[in-house]
PDB file of N, CA and C in Angstrom:
ATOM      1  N   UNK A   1      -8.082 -32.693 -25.538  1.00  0.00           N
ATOM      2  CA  UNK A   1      -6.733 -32.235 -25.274  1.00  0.00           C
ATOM      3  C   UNK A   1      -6.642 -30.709 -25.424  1.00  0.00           C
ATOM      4  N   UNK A   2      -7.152 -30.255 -26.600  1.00  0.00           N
ATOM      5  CA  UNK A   2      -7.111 -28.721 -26.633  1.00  0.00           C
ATOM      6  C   UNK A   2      -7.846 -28.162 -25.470  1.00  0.00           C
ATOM      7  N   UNK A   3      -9.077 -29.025 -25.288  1.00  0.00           N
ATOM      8  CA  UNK A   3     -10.033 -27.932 -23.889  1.00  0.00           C
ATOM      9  C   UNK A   3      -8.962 -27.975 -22.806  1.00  0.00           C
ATOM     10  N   UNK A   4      -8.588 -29.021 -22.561  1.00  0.00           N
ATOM     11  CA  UNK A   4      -7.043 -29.094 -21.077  1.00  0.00           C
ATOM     12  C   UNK A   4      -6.125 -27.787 -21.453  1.00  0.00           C
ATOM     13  N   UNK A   5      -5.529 -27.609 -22.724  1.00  0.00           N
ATOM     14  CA  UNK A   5      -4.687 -26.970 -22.505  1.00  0.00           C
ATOM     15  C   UNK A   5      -5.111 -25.272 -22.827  1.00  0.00           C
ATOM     16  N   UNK A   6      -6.097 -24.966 -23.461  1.00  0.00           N
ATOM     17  CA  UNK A   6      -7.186 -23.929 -23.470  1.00  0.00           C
ATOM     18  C   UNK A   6      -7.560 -23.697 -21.168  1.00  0.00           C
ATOM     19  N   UNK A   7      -8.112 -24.325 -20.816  1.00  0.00           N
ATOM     20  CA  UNK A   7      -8.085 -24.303 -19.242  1.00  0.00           C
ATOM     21  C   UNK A   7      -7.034 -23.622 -19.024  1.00  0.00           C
ATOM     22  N   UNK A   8      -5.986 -24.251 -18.751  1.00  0.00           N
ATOM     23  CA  UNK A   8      -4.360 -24.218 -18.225  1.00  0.00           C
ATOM     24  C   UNK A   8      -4.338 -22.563 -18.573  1.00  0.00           C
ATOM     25  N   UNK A   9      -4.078 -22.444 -20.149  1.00  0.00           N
ATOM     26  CA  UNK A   9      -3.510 -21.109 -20.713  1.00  0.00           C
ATOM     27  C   UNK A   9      -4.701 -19.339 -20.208  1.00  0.00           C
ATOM     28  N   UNK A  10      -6.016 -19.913 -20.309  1.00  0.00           N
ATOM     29  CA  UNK A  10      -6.925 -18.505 -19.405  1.00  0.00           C
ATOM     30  C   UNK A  10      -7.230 -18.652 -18.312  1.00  0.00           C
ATOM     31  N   UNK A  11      -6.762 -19.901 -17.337  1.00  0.00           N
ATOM     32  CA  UNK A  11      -7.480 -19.710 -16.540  1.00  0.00           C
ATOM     33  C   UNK A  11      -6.650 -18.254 -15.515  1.00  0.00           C
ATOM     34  N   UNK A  12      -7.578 -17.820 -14.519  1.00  0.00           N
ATOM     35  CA  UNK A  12      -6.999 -16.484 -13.615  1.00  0.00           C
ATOM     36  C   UNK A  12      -5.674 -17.090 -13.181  1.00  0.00           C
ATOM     37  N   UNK A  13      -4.786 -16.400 -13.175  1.00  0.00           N
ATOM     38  CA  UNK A  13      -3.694 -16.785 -11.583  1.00  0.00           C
ATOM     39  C   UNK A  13      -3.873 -16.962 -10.352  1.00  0.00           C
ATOM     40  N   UNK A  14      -3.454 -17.715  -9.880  1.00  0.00           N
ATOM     41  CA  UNK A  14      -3.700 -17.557  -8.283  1.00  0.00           C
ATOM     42  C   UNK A  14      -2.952 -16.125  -7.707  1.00  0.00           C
ATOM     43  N   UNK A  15      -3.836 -15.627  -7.121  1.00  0.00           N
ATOM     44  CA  UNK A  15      -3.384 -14.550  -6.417  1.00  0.00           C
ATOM     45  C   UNK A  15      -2.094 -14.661  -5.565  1.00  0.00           C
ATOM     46  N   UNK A  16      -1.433 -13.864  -5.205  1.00  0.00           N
ATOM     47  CA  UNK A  16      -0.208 -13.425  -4.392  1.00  0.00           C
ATOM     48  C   UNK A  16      -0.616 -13.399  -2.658  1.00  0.00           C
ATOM     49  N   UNK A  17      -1.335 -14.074  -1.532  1.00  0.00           N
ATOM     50  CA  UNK A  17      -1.727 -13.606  -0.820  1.00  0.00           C
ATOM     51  C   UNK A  17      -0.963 -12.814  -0.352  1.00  0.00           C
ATOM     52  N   UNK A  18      -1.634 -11.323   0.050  1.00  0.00           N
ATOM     53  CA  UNK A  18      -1.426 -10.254   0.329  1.00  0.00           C
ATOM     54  C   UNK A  18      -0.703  -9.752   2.295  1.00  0.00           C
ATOM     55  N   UNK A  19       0.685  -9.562   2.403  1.00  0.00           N
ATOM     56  CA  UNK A  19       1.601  -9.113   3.687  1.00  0.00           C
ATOM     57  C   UNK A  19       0.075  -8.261   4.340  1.00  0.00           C
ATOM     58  N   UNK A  20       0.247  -8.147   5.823  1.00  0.00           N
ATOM     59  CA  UNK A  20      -0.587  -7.327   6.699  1.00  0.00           C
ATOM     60  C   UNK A  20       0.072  -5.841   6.165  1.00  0.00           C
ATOM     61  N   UNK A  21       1.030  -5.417   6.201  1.00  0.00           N
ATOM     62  CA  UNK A  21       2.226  -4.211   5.797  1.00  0.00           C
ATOM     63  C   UNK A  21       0.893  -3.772   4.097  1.00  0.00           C
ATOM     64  N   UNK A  22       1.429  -4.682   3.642  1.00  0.00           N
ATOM     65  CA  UNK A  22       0.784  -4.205   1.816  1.00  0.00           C
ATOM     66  C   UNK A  22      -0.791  -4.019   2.079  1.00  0.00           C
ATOM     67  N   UNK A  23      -1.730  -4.914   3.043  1.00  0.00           N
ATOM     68  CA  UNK A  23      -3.317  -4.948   3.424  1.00  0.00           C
ATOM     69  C   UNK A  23      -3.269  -3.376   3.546  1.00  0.00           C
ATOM     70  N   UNK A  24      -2.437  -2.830   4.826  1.00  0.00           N
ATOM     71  CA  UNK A  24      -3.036  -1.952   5.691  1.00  0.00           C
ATOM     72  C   UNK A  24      -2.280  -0.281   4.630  1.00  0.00           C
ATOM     73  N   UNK A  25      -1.224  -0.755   3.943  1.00  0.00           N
ATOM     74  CA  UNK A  25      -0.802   0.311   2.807  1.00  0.00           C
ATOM     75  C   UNK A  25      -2.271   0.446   1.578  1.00  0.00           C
ATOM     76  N   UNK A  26      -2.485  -0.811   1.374  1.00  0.00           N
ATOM     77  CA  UNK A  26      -3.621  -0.904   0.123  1.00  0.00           C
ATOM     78  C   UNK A  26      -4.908  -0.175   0.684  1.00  0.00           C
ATOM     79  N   UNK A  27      -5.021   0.039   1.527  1.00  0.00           N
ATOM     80  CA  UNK A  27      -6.442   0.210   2.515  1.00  0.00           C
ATOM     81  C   UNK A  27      -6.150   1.846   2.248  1.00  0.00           C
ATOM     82  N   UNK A  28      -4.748   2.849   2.780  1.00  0.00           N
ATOM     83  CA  UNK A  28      -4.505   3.395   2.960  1.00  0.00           C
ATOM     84  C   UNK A  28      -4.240   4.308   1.409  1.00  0.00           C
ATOM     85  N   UNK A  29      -4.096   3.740   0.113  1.00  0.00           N
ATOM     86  CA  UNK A  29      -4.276   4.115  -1.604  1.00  0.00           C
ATOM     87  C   UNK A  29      -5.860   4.138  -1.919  1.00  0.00           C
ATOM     88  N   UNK A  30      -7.123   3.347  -1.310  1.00  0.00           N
ATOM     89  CA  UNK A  30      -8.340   3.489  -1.564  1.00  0.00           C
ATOM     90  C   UNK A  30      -8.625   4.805  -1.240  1.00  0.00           C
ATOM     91  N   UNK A  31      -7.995   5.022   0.030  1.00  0.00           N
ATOM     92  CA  UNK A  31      -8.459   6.604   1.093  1.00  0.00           C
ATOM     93  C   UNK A  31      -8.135   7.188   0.366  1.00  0.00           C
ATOM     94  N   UNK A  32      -7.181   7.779  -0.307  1.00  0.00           N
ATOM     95  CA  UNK A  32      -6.740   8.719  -1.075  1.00  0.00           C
ATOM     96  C   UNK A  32      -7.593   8.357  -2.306  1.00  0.00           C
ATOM     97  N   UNK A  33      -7.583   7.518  -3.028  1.00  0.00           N
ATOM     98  CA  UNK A  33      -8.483   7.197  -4.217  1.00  0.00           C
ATOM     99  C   UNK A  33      -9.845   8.142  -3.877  1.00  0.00           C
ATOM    100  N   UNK A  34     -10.285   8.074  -3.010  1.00  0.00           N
ATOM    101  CA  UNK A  34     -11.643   7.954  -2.711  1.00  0.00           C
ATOM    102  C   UNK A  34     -11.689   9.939  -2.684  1.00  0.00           C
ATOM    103  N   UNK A  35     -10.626  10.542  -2.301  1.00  0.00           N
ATOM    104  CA  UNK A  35     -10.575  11.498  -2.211  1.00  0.00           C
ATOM    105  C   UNK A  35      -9.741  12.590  -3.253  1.00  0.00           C
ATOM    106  N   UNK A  36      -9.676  11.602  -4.256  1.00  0.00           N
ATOM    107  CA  UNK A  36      -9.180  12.162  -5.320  1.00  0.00           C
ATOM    108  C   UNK A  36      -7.865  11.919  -6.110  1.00  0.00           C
ATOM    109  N   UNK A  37      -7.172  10.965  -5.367  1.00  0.00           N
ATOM    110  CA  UNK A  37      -5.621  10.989  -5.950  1.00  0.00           C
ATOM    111  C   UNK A  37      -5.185   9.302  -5.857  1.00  0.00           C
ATOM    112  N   UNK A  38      -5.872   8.338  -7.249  1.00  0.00           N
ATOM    113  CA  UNK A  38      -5.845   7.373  -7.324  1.00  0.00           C
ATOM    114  C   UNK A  38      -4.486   6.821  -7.537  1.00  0.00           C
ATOM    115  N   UNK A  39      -4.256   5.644  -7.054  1.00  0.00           N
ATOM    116  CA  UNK A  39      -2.595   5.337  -7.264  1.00  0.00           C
ATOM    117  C   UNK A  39      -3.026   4.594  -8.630  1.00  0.00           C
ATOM    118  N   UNK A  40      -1.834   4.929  -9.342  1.00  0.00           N
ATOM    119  CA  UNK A  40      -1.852   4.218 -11.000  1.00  0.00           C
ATOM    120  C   UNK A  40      -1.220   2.781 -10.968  1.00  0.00           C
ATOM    121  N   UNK A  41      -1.563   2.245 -12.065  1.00  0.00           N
ATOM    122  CA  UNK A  41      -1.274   0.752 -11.907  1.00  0.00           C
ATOM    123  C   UNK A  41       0.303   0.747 -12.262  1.00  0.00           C
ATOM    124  N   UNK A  42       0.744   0.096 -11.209  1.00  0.00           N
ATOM    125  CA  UNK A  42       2.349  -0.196 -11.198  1.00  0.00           C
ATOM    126  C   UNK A  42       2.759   1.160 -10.245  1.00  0.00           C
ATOM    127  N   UNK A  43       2.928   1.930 -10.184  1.00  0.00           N
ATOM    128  CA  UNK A  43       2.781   3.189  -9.622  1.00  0.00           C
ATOM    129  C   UNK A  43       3.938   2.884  -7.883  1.00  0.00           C
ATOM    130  N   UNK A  44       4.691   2.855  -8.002  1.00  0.00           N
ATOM    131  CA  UNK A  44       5.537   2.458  -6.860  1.00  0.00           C
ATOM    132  C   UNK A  44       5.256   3.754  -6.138  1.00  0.00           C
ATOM    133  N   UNK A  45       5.229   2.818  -4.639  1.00  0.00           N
ATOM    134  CA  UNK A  45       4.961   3.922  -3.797  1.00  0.00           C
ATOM    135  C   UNK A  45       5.712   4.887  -3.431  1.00  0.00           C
ATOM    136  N   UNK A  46       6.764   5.193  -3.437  1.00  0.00           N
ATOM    137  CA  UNK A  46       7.332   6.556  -3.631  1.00  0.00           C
ATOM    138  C   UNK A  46       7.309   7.528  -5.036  1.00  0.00           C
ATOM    139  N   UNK A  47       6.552   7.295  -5.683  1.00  0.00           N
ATOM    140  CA  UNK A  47       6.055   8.020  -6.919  1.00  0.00           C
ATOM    141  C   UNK A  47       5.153   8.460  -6.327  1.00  0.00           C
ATOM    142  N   UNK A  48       3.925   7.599  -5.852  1.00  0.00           N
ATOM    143  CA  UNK A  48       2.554   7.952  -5.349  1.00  0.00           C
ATOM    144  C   UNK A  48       2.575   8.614  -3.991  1.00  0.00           C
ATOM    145  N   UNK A  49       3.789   9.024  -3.705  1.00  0.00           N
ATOM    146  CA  UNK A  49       3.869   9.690  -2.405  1.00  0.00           C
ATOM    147  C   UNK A  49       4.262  11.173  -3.435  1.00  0.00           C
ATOM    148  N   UNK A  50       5.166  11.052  -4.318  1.00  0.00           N
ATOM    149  CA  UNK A  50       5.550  12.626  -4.701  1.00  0.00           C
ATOM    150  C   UNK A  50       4.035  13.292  -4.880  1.00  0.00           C
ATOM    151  N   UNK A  51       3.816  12.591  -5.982  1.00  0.00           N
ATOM    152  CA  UNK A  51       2.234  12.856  -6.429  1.00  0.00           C
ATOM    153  C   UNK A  51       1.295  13.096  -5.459  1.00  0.00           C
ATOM    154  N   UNK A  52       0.934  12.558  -4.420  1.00  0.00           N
ATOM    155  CA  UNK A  52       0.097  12.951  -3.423  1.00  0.00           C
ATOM    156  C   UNK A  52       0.534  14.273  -2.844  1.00  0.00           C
ATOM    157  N   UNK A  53       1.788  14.109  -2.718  1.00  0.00           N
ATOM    158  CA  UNK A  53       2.246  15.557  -1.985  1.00  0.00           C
ATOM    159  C   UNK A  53       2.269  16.677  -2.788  1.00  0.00           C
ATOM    160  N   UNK A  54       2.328  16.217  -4.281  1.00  0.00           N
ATOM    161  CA  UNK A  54       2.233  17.226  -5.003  1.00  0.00           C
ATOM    162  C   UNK A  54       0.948  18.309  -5.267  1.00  0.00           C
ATOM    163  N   UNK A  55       0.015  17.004  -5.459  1.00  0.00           N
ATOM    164  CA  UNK A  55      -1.564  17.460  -5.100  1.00  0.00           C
ATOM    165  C   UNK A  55      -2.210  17.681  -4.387  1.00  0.00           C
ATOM    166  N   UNK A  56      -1.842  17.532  -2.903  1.00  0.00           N
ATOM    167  CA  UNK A  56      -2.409  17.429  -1.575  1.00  0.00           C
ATOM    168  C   UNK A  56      -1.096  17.985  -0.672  1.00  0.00           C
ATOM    169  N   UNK A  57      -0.465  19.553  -0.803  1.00  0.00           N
ATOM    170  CA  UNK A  57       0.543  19.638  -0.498  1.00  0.00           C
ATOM    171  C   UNK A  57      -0.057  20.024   1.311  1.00  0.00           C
ATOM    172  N   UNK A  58      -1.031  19.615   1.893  1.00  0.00           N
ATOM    173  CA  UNK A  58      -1.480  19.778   3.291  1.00  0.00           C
ATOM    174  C   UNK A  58      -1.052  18.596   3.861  1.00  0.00           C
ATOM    175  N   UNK A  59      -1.264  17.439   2.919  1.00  0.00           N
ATOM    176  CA  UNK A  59      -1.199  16.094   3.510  1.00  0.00           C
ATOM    177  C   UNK A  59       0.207  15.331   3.080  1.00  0.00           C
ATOM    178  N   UNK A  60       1.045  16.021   3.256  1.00  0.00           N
ATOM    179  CA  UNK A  60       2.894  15.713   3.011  1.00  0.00           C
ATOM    180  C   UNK A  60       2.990  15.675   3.865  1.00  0.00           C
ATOM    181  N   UNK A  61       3.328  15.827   5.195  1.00  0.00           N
ATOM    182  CA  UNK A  61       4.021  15.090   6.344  1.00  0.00           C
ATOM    183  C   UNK A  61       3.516  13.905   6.878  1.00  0.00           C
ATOM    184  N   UNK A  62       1.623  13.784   6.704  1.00  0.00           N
ATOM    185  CA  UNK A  62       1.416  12.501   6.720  1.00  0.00           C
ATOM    186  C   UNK A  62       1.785  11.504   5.773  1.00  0.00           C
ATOM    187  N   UNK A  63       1.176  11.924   4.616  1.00  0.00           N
ATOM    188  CA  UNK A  63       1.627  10.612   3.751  1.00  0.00           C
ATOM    189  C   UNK A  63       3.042  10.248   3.613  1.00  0.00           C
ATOM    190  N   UNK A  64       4.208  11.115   3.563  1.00  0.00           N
ATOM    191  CA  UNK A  64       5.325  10.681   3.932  1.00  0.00           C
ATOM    192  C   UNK A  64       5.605   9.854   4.857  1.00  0.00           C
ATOM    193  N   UNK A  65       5.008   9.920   6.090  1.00  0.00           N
ATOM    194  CA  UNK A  65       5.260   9.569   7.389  1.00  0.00           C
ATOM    195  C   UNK A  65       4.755   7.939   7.105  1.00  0.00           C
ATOM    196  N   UNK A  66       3.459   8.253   6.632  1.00  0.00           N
ATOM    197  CA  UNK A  66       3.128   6.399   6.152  1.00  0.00           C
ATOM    198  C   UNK A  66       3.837   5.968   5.180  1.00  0.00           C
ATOM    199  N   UNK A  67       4.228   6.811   4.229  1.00  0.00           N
ATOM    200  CA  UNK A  67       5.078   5.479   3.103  1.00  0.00           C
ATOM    201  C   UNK A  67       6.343   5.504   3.444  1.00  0.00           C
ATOM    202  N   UNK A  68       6.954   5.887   4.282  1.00  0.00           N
ATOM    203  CA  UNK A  68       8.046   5.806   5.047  1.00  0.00           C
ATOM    204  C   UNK A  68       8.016   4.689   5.767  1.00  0.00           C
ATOM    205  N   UNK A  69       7.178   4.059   7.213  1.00  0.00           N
ATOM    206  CA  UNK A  69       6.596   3.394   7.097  1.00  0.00           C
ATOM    207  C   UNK A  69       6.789   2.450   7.007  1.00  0.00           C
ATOM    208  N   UNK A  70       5.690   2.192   5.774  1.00  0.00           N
ATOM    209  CA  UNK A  70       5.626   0.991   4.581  1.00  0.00           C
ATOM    210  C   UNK A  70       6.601   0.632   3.931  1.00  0.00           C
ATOM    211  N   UNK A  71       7.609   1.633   3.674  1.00  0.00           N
ATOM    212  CA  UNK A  71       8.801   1.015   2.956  1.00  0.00           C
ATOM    213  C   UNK A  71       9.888   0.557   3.587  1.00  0.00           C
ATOM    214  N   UNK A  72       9.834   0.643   4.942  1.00  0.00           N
ATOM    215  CA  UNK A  72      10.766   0.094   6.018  1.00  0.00           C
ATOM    216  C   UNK A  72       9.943  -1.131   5.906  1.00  0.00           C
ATOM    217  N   UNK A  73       8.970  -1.519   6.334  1.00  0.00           N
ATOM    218  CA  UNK A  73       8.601  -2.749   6.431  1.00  0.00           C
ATOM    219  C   UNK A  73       8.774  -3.853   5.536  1.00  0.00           C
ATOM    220  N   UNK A  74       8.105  -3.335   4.455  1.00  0.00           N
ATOM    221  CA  UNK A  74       8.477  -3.830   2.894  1.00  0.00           C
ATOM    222  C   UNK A  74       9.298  -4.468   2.536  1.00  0.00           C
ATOM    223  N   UNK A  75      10.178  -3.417   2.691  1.00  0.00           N
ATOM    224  CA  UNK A  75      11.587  -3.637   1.690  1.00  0.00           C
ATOM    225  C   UNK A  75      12.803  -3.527   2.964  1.00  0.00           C
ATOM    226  N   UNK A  76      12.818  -3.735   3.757  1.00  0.00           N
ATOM    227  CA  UNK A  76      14.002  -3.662   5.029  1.00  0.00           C
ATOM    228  C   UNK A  76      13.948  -4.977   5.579  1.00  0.00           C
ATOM    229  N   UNK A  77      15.273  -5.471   5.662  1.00  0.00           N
ATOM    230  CA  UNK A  77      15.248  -6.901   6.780  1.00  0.00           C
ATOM    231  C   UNK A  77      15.247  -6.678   8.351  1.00  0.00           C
ATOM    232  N   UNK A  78      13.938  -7.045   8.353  1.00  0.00           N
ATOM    233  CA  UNK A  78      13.399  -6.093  10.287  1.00  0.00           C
ATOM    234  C   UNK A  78      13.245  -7.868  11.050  1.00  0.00           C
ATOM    235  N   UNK A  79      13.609  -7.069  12.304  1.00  0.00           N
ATOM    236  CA  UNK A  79      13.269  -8.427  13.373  1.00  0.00           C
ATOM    237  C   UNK A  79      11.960  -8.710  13.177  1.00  0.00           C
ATOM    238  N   UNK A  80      11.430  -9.794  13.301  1.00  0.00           N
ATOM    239  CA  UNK A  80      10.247 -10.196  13.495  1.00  0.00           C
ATOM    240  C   UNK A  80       9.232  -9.363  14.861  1.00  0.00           C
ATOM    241  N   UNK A  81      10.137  -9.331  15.898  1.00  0.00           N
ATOM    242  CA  UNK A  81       9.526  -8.304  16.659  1.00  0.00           C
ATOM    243  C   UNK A  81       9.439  -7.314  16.264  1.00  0.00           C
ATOM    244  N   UNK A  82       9.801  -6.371  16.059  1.00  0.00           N
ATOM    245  CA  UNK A  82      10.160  -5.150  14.894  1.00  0.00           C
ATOM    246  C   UNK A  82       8.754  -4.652  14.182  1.00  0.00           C
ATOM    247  N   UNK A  83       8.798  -6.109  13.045  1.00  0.00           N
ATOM    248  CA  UNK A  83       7.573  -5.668  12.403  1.00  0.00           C
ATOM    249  C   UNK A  83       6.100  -5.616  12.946  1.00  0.00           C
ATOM    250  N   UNK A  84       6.367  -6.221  13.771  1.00  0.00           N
ATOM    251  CA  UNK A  84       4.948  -6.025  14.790  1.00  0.00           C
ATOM    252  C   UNK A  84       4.689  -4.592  15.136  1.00  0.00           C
ATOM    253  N   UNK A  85       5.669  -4.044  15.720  1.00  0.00           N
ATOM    254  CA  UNK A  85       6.045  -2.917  16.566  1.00  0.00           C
ATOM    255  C   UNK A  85       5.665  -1.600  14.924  1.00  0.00           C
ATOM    256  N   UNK A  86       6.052  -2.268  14.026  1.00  0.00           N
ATOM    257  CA  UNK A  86       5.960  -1.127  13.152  1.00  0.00           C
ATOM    258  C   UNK A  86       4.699  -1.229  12.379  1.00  0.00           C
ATOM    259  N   UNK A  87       4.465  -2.106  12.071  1.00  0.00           N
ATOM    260  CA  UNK A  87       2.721  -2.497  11.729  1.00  0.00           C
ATOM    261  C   UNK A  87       1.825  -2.081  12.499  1.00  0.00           C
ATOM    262  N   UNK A  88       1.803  -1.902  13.818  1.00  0.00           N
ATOM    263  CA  UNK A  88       1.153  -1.036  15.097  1.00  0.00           C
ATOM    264  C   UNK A  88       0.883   0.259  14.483  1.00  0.00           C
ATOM    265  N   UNK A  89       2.322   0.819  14.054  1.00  0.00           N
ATOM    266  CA  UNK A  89       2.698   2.129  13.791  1.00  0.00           C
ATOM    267  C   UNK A  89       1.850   2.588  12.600  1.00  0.00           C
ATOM    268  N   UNK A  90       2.225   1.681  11.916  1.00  0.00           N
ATOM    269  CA  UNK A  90       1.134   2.023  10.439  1.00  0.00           C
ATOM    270  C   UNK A  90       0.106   1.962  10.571  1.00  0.00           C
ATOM    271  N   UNK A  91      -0.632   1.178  11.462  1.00  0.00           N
ATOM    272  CA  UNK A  91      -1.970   1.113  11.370  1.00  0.00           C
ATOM    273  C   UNK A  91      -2.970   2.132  12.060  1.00  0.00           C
ATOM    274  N   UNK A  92      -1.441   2.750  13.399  1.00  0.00           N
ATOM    275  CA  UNK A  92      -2.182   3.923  14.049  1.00  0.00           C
ATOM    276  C   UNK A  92      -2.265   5.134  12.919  1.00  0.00           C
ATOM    277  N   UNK A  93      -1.016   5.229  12.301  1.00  0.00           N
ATOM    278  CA  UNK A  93      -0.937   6.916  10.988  1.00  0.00           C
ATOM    279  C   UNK A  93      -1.957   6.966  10.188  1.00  0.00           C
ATOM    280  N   UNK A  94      -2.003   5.800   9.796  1.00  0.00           N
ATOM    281  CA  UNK A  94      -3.146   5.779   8.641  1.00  0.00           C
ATOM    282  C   UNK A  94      -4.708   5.994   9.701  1.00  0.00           C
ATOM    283  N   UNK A  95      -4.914   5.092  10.793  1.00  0.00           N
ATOM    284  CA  UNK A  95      -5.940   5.775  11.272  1.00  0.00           C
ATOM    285  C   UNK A  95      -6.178   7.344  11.740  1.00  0.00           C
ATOM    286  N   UNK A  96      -5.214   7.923  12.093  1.00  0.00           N
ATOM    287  CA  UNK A  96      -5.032   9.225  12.506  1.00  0.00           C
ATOM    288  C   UNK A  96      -5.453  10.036  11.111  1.00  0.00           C
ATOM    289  N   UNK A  97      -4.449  10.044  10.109  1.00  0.00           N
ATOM    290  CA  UNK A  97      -4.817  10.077   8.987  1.00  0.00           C
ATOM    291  C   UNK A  97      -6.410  10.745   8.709  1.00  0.00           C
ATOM    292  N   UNK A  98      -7.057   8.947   8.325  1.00  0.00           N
ATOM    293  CA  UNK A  98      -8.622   8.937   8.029  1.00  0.00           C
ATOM    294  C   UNK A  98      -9.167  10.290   8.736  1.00  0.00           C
ATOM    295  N   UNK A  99      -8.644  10.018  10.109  1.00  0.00           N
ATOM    296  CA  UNK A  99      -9.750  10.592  10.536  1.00  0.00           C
ATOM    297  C   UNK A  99      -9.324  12.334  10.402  1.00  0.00           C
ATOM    298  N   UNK A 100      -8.351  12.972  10.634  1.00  0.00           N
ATOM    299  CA  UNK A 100      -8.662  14.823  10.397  1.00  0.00           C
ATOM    300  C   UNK A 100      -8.744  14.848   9.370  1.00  0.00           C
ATOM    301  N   UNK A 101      -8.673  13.639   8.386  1.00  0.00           N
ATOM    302  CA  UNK A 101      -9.092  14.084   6.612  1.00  0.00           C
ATOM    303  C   UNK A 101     -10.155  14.040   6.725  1.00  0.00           C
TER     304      UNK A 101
END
């Protein structure tokens, strides 16, 4: 009985599966990680946008432009067509992005 309820109490959580919107934002916090300006745990993304811009004041109109974005998608009640149309969008900035960085 204790091993059952020992199981139950450590085992991992099941994960949250992860929105295409949060994939292609999360993809887009490694890049910057990778280049110096790691997002902190809990770290809401308009914090991690001041901060980027603060430290990377070259790369403020992009990263704005993506967590702008991301937070329409996110957190806005969008048509289902919509989010297609804007997930496009994100996925082109952030590639544009990568690449003159």
């Amino acid at each position: 009985m204790i091993a059952v309820v020992a199981i139950i109490v450590l085992r991992k959580p099941a994960e949250k599966p992860q929105t295409p919107a949060n994939q292609l934002y999360l993809k887009f916090c490694r890049f910057l990680a990778d280049n110096g300006i790691s997002r902190r745990a809990g770290e809401p993304p308009l914090v991690y946008r001041q901060r980027d811009c603060t430290l990377q004041p070259k790369w403020a109109n992009e990263v704005s432009r993506i967590t702008d974005i991301y937070m329409d998608i996110a957190f806005n009640d969008n048509q289902p067509g919509h989010v297609q149309e804007k997930l496009l969008k994100l996925k082109q900035e952030i590639r544009k992005f990568r690449v003159i960085n």
